[in-house]
N, C-alpha and C. Protein backbone atom coordinates (compact mmCIF):
# COMPACT_ATOMS: atom_id res chain seq x y z
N UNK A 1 214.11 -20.44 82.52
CA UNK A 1 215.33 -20.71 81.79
C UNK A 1 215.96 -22.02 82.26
N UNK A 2 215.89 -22.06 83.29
CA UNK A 2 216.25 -23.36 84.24
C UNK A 2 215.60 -24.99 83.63
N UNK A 3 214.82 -24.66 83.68
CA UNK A 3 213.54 -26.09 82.95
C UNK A 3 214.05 -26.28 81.77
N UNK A 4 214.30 -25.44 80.68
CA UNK A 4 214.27 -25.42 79.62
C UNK A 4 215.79 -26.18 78.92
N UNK A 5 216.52 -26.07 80.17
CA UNK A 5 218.06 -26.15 79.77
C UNK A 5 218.34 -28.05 80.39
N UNK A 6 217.45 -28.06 81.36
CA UNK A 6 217.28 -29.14 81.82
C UNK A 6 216.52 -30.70 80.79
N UNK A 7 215.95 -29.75 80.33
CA UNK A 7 214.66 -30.83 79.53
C UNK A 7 215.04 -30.76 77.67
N UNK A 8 216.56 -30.15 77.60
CA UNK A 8 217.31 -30.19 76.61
C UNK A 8 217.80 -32.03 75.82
N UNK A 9 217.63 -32.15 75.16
CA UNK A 9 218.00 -33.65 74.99
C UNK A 9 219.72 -34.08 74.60
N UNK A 10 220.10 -34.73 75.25
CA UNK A 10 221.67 -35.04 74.72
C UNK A 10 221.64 -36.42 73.85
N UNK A 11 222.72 -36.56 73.25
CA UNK A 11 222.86 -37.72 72.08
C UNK A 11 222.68 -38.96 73.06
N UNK A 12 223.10 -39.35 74.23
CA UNK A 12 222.60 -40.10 75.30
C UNK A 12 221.39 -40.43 74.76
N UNK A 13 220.05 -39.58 74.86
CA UNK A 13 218.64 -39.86 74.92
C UNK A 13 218.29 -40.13 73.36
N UNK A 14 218.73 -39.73 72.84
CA UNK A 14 219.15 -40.02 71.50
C UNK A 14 219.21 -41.78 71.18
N UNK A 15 220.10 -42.28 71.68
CA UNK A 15 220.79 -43.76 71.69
C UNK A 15 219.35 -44.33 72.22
N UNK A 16 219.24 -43.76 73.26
CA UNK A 16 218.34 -44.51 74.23
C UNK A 16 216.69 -44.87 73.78
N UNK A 17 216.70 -43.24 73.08
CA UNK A 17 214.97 -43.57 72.27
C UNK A 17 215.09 -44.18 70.96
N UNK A 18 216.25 -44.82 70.02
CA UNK A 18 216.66 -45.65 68.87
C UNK A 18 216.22 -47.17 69.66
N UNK A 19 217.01 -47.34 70.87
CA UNK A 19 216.49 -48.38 71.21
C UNK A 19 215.09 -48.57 71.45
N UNK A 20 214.76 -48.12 72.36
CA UNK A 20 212.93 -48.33 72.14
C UNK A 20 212.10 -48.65 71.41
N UNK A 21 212.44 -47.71 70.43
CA UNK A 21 211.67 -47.76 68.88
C UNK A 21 211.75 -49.11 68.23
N UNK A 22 213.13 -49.93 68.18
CA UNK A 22 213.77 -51.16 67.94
C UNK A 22 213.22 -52.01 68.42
N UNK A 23 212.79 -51.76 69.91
CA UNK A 23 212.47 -53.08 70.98
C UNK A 23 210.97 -52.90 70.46
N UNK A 24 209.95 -51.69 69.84
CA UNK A 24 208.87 -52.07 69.18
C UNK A 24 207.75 -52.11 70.83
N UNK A 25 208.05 -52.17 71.88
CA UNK A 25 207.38 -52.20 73.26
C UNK A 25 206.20 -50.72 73.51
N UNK A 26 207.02 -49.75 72.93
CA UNK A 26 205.40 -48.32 73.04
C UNK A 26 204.54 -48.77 72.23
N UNK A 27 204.82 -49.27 70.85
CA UNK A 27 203.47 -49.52 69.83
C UNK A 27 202.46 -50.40 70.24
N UNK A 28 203.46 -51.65 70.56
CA UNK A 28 202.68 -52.92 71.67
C UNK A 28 201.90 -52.25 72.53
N UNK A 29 202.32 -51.36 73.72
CA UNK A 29 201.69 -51.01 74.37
C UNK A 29 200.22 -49.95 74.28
N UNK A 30 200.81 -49.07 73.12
CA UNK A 30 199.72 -48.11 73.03
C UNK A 30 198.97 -48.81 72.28
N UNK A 31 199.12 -50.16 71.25
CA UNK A 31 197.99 -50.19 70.44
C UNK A 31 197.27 -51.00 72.01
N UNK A 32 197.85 -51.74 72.75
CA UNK A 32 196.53 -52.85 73.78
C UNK A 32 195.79 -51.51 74.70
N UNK A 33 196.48 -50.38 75.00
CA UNK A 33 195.86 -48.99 75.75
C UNK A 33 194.65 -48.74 74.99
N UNK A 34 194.68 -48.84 73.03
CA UNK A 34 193.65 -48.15 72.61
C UNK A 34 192.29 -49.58 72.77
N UNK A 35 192.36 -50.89 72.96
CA UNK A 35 191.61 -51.77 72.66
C UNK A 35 190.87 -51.79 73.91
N UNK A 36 191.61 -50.88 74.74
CA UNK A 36 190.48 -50.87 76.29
C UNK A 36 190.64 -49.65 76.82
N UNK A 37 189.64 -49.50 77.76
CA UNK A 37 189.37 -48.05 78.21
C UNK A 37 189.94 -47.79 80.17
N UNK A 38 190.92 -48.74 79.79
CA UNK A 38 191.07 -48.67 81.17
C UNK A 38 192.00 -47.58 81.49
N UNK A 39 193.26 -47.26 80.65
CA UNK A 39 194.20 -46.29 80.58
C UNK A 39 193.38 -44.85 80.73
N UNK A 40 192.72 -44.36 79.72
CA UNK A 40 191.57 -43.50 79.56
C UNK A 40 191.19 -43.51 81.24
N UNK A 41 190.71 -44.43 81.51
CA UNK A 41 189.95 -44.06 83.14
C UNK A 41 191.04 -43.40 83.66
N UNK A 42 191.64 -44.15 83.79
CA UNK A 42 192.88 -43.94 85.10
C UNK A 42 193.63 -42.29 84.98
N UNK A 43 193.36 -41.89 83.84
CA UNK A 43 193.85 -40.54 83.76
C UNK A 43 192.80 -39.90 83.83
N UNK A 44 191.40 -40.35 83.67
CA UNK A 44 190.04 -39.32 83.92
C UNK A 44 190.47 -39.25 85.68
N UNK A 45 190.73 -40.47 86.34
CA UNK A 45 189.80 -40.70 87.72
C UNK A 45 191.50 -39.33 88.16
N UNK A 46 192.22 -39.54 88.12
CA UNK A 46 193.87 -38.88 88.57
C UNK A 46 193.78 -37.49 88.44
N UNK A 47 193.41 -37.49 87.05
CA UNK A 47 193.73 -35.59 86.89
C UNK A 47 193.61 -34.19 87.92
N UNK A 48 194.12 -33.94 88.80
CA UNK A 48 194.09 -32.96 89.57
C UNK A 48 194.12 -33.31 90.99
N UNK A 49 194.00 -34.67 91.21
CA UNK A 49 193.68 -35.31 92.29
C UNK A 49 194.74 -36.13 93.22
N UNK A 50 195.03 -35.96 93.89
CA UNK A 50 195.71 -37.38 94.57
C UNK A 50 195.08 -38.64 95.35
N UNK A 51 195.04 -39.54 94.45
CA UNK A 51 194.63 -40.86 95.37
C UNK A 51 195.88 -41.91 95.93
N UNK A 52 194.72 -42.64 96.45
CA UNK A 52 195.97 -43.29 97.34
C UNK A 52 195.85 -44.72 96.12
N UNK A 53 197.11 -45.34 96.09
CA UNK A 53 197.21 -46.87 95.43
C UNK A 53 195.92 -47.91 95.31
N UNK A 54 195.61 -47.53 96.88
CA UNK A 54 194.44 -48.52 96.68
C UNK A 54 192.96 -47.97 96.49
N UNK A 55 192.68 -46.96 96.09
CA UNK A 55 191.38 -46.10 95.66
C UNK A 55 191.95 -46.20 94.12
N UNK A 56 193.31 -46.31 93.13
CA UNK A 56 193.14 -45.93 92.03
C UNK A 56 192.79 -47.87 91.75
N UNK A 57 193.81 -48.75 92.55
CA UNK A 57 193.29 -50.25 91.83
C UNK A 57 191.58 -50.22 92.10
N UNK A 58 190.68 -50.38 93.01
CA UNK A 58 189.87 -50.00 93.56
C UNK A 58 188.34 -49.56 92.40
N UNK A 59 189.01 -48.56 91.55
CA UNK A 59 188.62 -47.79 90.79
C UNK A 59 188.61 -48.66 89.12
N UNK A 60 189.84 -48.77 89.01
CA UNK A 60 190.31 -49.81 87.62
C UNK A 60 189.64 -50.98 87.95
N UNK A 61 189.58 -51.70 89.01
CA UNK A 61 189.21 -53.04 89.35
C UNK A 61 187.36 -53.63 88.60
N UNK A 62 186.80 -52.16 88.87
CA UNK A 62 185.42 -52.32 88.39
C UNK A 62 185.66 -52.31 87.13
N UNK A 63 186.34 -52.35 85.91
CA UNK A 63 185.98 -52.84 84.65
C UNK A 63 186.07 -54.36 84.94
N UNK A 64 184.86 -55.05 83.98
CA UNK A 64 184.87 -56.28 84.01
C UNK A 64 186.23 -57.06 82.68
N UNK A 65 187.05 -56.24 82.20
CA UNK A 65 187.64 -57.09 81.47
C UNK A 65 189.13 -56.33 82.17
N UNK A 66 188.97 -55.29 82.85
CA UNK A 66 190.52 -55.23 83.79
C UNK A 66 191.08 -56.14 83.88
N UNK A 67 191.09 -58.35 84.37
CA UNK A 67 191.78 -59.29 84.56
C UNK A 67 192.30 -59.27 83.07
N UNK A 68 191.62 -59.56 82.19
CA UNK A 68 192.07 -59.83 80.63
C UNK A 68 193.10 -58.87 80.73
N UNK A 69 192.57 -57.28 80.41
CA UNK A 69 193.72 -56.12 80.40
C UNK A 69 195.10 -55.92 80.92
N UNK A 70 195.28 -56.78 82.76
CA UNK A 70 196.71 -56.86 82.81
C UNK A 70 197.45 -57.76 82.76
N UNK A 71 196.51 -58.88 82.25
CA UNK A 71 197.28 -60.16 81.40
C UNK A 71 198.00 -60.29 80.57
N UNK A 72 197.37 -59.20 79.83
CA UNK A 72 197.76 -59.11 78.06
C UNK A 72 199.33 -57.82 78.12
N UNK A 73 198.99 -57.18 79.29
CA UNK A 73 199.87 -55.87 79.73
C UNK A 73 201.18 -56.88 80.05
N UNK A 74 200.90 -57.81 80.93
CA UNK A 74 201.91 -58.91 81.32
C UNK A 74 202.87 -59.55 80.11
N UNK A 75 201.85 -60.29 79.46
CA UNK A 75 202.14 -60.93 78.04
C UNK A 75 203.63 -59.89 77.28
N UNK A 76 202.48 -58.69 77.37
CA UNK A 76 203.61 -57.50 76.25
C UNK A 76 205.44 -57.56 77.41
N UNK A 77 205.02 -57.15 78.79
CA UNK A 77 206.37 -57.12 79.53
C UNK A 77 206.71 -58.21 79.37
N UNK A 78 206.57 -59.06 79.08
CA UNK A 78 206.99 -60.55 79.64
C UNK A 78 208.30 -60.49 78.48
N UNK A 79 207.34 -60.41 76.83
CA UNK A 79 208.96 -60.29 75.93
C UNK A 79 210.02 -59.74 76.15
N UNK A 80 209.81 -58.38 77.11
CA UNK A 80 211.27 -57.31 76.71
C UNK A 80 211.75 -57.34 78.22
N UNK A 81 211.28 -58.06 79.22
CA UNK A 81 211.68 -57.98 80.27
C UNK A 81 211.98 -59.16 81.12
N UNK A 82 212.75 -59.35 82.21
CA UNK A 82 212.94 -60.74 82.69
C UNK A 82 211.96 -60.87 83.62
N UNK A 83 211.80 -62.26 84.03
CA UNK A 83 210.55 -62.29 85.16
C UNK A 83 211.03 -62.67 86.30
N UNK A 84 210.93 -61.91 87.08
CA UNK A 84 211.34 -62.08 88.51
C UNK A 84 210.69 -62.81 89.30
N UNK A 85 211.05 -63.89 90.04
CA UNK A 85 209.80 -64.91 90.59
C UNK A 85 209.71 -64.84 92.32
N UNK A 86 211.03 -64.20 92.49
CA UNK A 86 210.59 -64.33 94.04
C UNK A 86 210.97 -63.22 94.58
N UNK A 87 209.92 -62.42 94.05
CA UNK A 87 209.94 -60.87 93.95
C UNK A 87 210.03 -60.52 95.67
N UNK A 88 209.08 -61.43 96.58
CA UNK A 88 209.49 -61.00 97.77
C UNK A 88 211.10 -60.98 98.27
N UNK A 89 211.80 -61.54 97.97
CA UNK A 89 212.97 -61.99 98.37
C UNK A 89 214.08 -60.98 97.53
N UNK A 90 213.62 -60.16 96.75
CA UNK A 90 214.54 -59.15 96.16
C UNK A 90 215.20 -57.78 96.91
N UNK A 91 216.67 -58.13 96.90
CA UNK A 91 217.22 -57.27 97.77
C UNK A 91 218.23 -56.09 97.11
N UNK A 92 218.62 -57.29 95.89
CA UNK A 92 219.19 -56.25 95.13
C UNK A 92 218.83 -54.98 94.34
N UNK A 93 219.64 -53.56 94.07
CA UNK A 93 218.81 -52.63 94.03
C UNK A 93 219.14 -52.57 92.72
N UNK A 94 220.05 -53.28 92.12
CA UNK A 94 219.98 -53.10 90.69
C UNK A 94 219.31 -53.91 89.51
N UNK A 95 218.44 -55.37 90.31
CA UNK A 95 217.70 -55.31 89.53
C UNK A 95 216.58 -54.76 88.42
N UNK A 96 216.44 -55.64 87.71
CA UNK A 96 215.49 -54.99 86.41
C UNK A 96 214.78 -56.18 85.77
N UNK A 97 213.30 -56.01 86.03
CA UNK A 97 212.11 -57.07 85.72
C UNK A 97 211.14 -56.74 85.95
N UNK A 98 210.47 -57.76 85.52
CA UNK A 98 209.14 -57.40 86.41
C UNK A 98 208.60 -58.88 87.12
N UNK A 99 207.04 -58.56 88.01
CA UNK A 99 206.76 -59.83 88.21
C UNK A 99 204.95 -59.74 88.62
N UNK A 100 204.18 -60.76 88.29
CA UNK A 100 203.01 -60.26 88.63
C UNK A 100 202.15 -60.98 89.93
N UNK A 101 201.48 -59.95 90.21
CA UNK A 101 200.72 -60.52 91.23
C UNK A 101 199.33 -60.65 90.90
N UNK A 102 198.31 -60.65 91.86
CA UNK A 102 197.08 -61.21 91.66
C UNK A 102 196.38 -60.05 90.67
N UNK A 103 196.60 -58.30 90.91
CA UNK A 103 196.13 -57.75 90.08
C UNK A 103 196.43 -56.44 89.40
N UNK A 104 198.19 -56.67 89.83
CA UNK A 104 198.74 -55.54 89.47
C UNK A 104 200.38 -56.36 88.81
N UNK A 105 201.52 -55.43 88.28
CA UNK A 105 202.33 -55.82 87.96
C UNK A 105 203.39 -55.19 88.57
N UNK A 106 204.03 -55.73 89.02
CA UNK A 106 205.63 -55.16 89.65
C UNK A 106 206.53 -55.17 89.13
N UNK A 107 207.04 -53.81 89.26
CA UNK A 107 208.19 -53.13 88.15
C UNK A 107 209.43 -52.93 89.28
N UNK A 108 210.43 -53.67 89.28
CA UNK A 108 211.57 -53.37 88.86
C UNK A 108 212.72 -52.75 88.19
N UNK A 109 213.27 -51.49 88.38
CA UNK A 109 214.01 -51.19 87.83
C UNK A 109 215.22 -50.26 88.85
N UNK A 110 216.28 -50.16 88.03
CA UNK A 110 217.42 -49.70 89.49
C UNK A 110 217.10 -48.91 90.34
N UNK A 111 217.25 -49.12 91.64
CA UNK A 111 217.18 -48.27 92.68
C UNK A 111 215.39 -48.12 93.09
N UNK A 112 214.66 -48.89 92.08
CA UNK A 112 213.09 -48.56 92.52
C UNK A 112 212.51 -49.82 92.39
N UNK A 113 211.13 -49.59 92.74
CA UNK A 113 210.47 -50.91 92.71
C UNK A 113 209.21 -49.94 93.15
N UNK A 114 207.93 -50.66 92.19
CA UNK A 114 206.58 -49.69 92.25
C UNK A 114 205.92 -51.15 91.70
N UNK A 115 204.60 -50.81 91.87
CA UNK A 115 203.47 -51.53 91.01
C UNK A 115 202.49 -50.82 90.52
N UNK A 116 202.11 -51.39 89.24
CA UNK A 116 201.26 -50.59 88.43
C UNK A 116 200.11 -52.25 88.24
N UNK A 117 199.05 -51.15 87.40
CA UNK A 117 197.38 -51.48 87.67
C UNK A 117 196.92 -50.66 85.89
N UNK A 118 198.16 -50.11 85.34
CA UNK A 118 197.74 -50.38 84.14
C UNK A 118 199.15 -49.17 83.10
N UNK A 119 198.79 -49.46 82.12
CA UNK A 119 200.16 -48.87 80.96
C UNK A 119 200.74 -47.58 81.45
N UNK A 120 199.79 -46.39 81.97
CA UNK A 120 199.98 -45.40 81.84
C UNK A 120 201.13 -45.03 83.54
N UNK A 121 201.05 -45.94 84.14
CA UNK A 121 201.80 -45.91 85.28
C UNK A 121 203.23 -46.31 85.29
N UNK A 122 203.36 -46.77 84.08
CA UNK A 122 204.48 -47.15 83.43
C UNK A 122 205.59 -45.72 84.00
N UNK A 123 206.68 -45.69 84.77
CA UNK A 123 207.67 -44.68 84.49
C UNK A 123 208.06 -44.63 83.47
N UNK A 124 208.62 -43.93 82.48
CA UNK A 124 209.32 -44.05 80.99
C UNK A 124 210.78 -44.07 81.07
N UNK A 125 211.15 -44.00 81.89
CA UNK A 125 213.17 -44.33 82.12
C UNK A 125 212.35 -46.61 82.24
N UNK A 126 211.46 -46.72 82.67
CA UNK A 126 211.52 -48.03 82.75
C UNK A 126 211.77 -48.68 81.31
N UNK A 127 211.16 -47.65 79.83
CA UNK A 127 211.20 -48.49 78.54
C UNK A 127 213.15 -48.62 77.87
N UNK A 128 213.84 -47.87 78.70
CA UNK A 128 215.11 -48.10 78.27
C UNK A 128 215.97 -49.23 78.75
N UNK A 129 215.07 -49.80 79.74
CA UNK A 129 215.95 -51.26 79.96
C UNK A 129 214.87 -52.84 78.87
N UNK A 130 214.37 -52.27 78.33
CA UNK A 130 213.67 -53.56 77.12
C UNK A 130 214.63 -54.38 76.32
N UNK A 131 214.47 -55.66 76.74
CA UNK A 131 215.53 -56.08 75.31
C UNK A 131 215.42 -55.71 73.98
């Protein structure tokens, strides 16, 4: 009963998924997810499992068009998001960006900071800060 009352939607989430839809950033994303099979892996290699960060890049890294894949992943954040350039030097916790490195992308958003290695690592509270 607990879950159920929790995972209830308020007009809040409402507002919040109008925007999304607007900013056009899931379609972007899911159509470049369907043009490669790297998303697909990453939820084959995960399912039931816990790896560590660097066994899942590790894993993604062996497709030979993975560089293309988080280029183009880049490209898509790059429109709806600001680019943070001296990502080491970020102290503030309320930033919101991203920034990339040699083979992953760093996400920014309040109070967190993670890197992802492909779409599906995406948190989804991250698509409500898109322009």
């Amino acid at each position: 009963m607990q879950n159920a009352i929790e995972k209830q939607m308020t007009i809040f989430d409402i507002a919040i998924n109008e925007q999304i839809k607007k900013s056009g950033i899931t379609e972007e994303l899911t159509e470049l997810a369907s043009q490669y099979l790297i998303d697909s892996h990453y939820k084959k290699i995960t399912f039931g499992r816990t790896l560590t960060l660097n066994e899942i890049e590790k894993s993604l890294m062996r497709f030979k068009r993975f560089p293309e894949y988080i280029n183009k992943v880049y490209e898509v954040l790059t429109k709806h998001y600001d680019i943070i350039k001296e990502f080491e030097d970020v102290t503030d916790f309320e930033v919101i960006g991203i920034a990339k490195r040699d083979n992953c992308i760093r996400i920014y958003q309040q109070r967190q900071q993670y890197s992802i290695w492909c779409i599906s690592m995406i948190n989804s509270e991250f698509y409500q800060y898109a322009k």
